[in-house]
C-alpha atoms as a PDB file:
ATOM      1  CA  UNK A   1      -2.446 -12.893   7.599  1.00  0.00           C
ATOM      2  CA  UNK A   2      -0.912 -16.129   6.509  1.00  0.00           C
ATOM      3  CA  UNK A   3       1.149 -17.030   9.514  1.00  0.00           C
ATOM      4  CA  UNK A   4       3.417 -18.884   7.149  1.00  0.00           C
ATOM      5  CA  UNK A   5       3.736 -16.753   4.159  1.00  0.00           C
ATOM      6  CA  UNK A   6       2.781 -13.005   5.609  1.00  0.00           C
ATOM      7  CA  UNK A   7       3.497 -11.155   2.738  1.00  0.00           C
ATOM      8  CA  UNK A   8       1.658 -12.855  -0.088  1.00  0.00           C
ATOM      9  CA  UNK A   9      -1.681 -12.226   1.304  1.00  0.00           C
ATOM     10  CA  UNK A  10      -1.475  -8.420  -0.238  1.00  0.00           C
ATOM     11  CA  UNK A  11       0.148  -7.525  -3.708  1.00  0.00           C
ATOM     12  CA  UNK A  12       0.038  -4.056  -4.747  1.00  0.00           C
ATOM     13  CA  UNK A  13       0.226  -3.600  -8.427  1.00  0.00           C
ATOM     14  CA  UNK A  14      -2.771  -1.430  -9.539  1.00  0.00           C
ATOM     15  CA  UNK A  15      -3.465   2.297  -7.968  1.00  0.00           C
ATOM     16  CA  UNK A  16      -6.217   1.119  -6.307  1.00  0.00           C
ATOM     17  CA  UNK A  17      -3.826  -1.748  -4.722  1.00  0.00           C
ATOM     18  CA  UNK A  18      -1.751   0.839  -3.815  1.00  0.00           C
ATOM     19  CA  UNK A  19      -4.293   3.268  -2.608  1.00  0.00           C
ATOM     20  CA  UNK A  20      -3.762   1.197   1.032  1.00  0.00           C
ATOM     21  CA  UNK A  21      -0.863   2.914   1.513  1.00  0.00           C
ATOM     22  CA  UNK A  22      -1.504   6.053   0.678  1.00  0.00           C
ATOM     23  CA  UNK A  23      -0.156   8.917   2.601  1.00  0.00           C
ATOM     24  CA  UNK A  24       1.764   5.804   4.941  1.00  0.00           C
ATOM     25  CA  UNK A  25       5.650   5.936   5.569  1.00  0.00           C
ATOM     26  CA  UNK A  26       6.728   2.653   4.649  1.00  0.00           C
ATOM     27  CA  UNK A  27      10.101   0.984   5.083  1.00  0.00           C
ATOM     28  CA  UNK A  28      11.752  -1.150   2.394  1.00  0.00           C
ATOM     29  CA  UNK A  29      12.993  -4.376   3.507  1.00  0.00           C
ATOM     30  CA  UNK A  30      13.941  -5.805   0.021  1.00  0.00           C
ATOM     31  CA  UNK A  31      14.126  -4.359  -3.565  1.00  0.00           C
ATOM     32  CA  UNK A  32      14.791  -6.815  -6.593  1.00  0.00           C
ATOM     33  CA  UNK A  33      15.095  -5.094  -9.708  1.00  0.00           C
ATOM     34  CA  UNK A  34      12.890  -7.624 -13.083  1.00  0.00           C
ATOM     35  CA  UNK A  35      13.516  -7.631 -16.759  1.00  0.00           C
ATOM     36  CA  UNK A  36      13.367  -4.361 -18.199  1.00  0.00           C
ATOM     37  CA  UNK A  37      10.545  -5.251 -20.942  1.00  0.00           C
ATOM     38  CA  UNK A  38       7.792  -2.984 -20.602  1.00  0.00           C
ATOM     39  CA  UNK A  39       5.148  -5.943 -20.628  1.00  0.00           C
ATOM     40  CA  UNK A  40       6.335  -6.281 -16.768  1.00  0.00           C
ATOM     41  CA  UNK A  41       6.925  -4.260 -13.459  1.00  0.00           C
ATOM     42  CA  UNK A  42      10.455  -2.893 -13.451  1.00  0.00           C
ATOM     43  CA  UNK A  43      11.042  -4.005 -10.033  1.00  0.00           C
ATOM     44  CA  UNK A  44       9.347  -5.935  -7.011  1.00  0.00           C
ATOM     45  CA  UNK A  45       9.697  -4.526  -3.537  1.00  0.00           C
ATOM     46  CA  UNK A  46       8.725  -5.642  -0.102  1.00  0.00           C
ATOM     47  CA  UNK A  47       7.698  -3.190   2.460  1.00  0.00           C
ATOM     48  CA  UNK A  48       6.544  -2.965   6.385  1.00  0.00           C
ATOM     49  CA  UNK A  49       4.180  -0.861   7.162  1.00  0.00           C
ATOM     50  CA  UNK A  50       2.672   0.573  10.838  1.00  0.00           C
ATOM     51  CA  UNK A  51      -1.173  -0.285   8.907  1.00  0.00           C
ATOM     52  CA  UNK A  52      -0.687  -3.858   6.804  1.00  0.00           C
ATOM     53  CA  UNK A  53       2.427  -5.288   7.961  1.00  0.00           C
ATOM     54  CA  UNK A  54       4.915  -6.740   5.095  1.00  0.00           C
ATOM     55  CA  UNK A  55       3.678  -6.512   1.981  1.00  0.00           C
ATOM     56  CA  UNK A  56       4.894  -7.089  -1.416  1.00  0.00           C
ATOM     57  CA  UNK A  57       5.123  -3.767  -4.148  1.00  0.00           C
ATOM     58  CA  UNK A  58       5.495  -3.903  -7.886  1.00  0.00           C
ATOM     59  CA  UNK A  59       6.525  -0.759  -9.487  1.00  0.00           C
ATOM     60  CA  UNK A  60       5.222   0.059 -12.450  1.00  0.00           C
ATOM     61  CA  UNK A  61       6.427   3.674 -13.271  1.00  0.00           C
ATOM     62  CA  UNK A  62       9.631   4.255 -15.121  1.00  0.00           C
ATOM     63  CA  UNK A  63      10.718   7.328 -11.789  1.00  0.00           C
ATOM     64  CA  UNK A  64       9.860   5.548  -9.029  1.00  0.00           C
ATOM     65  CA  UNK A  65      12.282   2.322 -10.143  1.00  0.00           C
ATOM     66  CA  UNK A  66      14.786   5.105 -10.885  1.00  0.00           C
ATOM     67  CA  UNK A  67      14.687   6.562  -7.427  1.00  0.00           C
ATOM     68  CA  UNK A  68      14.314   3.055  -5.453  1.00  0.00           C
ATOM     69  CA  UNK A  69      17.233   1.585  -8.057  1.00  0.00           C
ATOM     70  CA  UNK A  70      19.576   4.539  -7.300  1.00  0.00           C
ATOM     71  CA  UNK A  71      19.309   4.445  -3.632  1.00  0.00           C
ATOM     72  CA  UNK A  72      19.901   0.589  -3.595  1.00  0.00           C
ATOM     73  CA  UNK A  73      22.221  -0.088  -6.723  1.00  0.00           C
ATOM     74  CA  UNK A  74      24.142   3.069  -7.634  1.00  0.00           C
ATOM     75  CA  UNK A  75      24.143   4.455  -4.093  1.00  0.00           C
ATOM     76  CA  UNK A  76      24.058   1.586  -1.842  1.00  0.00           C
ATOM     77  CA  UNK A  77      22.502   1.521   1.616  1.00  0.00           C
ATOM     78  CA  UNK A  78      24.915   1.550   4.301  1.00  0.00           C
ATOM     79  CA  UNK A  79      24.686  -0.467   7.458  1.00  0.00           C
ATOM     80  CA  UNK A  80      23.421   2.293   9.344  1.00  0.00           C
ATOM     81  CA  UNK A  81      20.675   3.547   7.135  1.00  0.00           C
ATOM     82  CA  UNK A  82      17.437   2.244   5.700  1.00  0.00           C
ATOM     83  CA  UNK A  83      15.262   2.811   3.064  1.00  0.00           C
ATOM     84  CA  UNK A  84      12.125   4.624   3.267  1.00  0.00           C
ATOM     85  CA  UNK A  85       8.970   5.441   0.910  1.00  0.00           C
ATOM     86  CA  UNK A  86       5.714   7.681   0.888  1.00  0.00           C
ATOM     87  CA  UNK A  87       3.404   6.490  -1.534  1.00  0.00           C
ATOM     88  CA  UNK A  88       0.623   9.408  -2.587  1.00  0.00           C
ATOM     89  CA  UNK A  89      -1.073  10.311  -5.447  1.00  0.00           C
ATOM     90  CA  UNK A  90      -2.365  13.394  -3.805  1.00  0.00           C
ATOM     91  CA  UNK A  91       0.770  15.755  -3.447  1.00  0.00           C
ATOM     92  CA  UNK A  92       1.870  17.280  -6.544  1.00  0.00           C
ATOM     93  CA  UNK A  93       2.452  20.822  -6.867  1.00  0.00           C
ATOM     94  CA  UNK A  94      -0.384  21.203  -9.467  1.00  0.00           C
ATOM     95  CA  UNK A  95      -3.347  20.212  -8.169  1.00  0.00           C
ATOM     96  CA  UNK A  96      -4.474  19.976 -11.390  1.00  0.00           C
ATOM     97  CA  UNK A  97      -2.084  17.031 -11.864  1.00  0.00           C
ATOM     98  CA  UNK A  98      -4.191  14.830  -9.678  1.00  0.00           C
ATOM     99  CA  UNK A  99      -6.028  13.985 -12.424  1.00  0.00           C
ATOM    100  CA  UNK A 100      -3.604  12.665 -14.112  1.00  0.00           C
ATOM    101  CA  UNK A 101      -2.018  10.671 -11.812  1.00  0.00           C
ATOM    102  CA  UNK A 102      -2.641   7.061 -13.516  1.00  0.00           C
ATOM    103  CA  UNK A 103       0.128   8.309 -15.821  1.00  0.00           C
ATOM    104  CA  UNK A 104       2.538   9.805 -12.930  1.00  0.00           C
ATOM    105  CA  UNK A 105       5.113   9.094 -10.396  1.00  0.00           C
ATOM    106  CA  UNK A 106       4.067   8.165  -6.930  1.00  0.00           C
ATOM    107  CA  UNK A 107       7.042   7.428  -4.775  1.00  0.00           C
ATOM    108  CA  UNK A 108       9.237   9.312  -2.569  1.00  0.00           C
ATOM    109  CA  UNK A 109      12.545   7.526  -1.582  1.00  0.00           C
ATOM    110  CA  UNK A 110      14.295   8.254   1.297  1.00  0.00           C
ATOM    111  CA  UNK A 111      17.169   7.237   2.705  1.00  0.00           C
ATOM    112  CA  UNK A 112      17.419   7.531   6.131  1.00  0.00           C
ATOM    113  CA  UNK A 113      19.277   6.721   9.373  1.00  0.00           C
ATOM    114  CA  UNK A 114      17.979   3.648  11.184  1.00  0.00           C
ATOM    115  CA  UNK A 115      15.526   3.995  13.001  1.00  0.00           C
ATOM    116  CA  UNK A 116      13.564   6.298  11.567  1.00  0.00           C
ATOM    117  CA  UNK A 117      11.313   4.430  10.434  1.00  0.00           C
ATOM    118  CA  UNK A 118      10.226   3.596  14.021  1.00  0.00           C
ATOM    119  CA  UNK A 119      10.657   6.885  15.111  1.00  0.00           C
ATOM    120  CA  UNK A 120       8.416   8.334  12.176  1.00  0.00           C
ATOM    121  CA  UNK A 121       5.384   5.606  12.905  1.00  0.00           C
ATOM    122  CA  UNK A 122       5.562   5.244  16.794  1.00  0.00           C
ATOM    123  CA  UNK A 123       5.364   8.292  18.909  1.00  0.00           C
ATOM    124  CA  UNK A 124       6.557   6.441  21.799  1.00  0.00           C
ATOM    125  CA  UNK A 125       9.592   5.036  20.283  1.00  0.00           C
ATOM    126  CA  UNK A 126      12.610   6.459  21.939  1.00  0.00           C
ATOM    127  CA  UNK A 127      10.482   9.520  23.953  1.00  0.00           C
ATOM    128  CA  UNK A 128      13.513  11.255  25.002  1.00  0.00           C
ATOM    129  CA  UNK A 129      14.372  12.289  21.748  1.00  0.00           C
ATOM    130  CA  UNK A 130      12.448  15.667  21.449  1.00  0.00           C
ATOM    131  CA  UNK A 131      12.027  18.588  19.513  1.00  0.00           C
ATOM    132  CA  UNK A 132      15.104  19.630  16.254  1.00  0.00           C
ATOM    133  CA  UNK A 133      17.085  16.404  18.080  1.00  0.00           C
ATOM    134  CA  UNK A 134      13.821  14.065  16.484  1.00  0.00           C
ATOM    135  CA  UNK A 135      13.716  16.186  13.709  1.00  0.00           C
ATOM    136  CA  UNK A 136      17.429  15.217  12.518  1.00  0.00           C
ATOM    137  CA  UNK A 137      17.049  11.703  13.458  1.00  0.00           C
ATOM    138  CA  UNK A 138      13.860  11.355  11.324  1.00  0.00           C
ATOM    139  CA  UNK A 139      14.849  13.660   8.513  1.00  0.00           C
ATOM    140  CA  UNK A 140      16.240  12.082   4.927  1.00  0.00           C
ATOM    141  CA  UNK A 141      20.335  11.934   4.380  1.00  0.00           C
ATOM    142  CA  UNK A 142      18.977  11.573   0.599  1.00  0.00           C
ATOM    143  CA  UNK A 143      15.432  12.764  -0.747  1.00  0.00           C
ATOM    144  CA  UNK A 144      14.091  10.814  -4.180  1.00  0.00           C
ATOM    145  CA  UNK A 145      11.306  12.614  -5.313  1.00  0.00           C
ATOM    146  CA  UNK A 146       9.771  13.531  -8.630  1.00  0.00           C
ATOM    147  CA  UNK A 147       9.929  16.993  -9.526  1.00  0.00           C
ATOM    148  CA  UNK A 148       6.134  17.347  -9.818  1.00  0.00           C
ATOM    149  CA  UNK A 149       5.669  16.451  -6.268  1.00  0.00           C
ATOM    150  CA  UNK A 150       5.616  19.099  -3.367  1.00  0.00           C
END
């Protein structure tokens, strides 16, 4: 990575860009929403993830900028939360759907308490939280995901 400059060294536009990622809990460290002409990304996103590092997201698909935009704009993150996502195009309730995932949603939003972002993608973060007392400090306060997703 560019020492400098970490995250321009990956850009995920394209599936196959995004395809990195794929089945990866990621947390969202910055979400700026573009123009709203279709010849451009509705929104540009940087992320941190356990595999890549930061890296910079442009979302393309009309759902996904609804979720991210009403868990930042309408909704607001509070000091104590952050902002996760779970990029797939492998789990939608129809399997059949998988084929047409160029034309589908891909993002799950959640917002979450801090920290569980750590605690999701480091096993050894905070060991003495065990058992239903990890569950609830790992689980969503909010849940953004398309319908068509399990």
């Amino acid at each position: 990575m560019n020492e400098n400059n970490p995250i321009e060294e990956i850009v995920l536009l394209t599936d196959k860009q995004w395809s990195i990622i794929d089945g990866e809990t990621c947390r969202v460290v910055d979400f700026i929403p573009m123009n709203f002409d279709k010849s451009v990304p509705y929104a540009c996103i940087t992320i941190e993830c356990k595999k890549v590092g930061k890296i910079r997201g442009y979302i393309t698909h009309r759902t996904d900028f609804k979720h991210l935009f009403m868990a930042f704009k309408e909704r607001t993150i509070k000091e104590n939360e952050e902002v996760l996502i779970f990029w797939s195009k492998e789990h939608y309730k129809l399997k059949l759907l998988t084929l047409l995932h160029n034309f589908l949603p891909k993002l799950r939003v959640m917002i979450c308490k801090k920290g569980a972002f750590n605690l999701i993608t480091n096993s050894s973060y905070k060991p003495e939280l065990q058992g239903e007392a990890r569950f609830h400090a790992e689980k969503p306060i909010v849940d953004l995901k398309p319908e068509i997703m399990e």
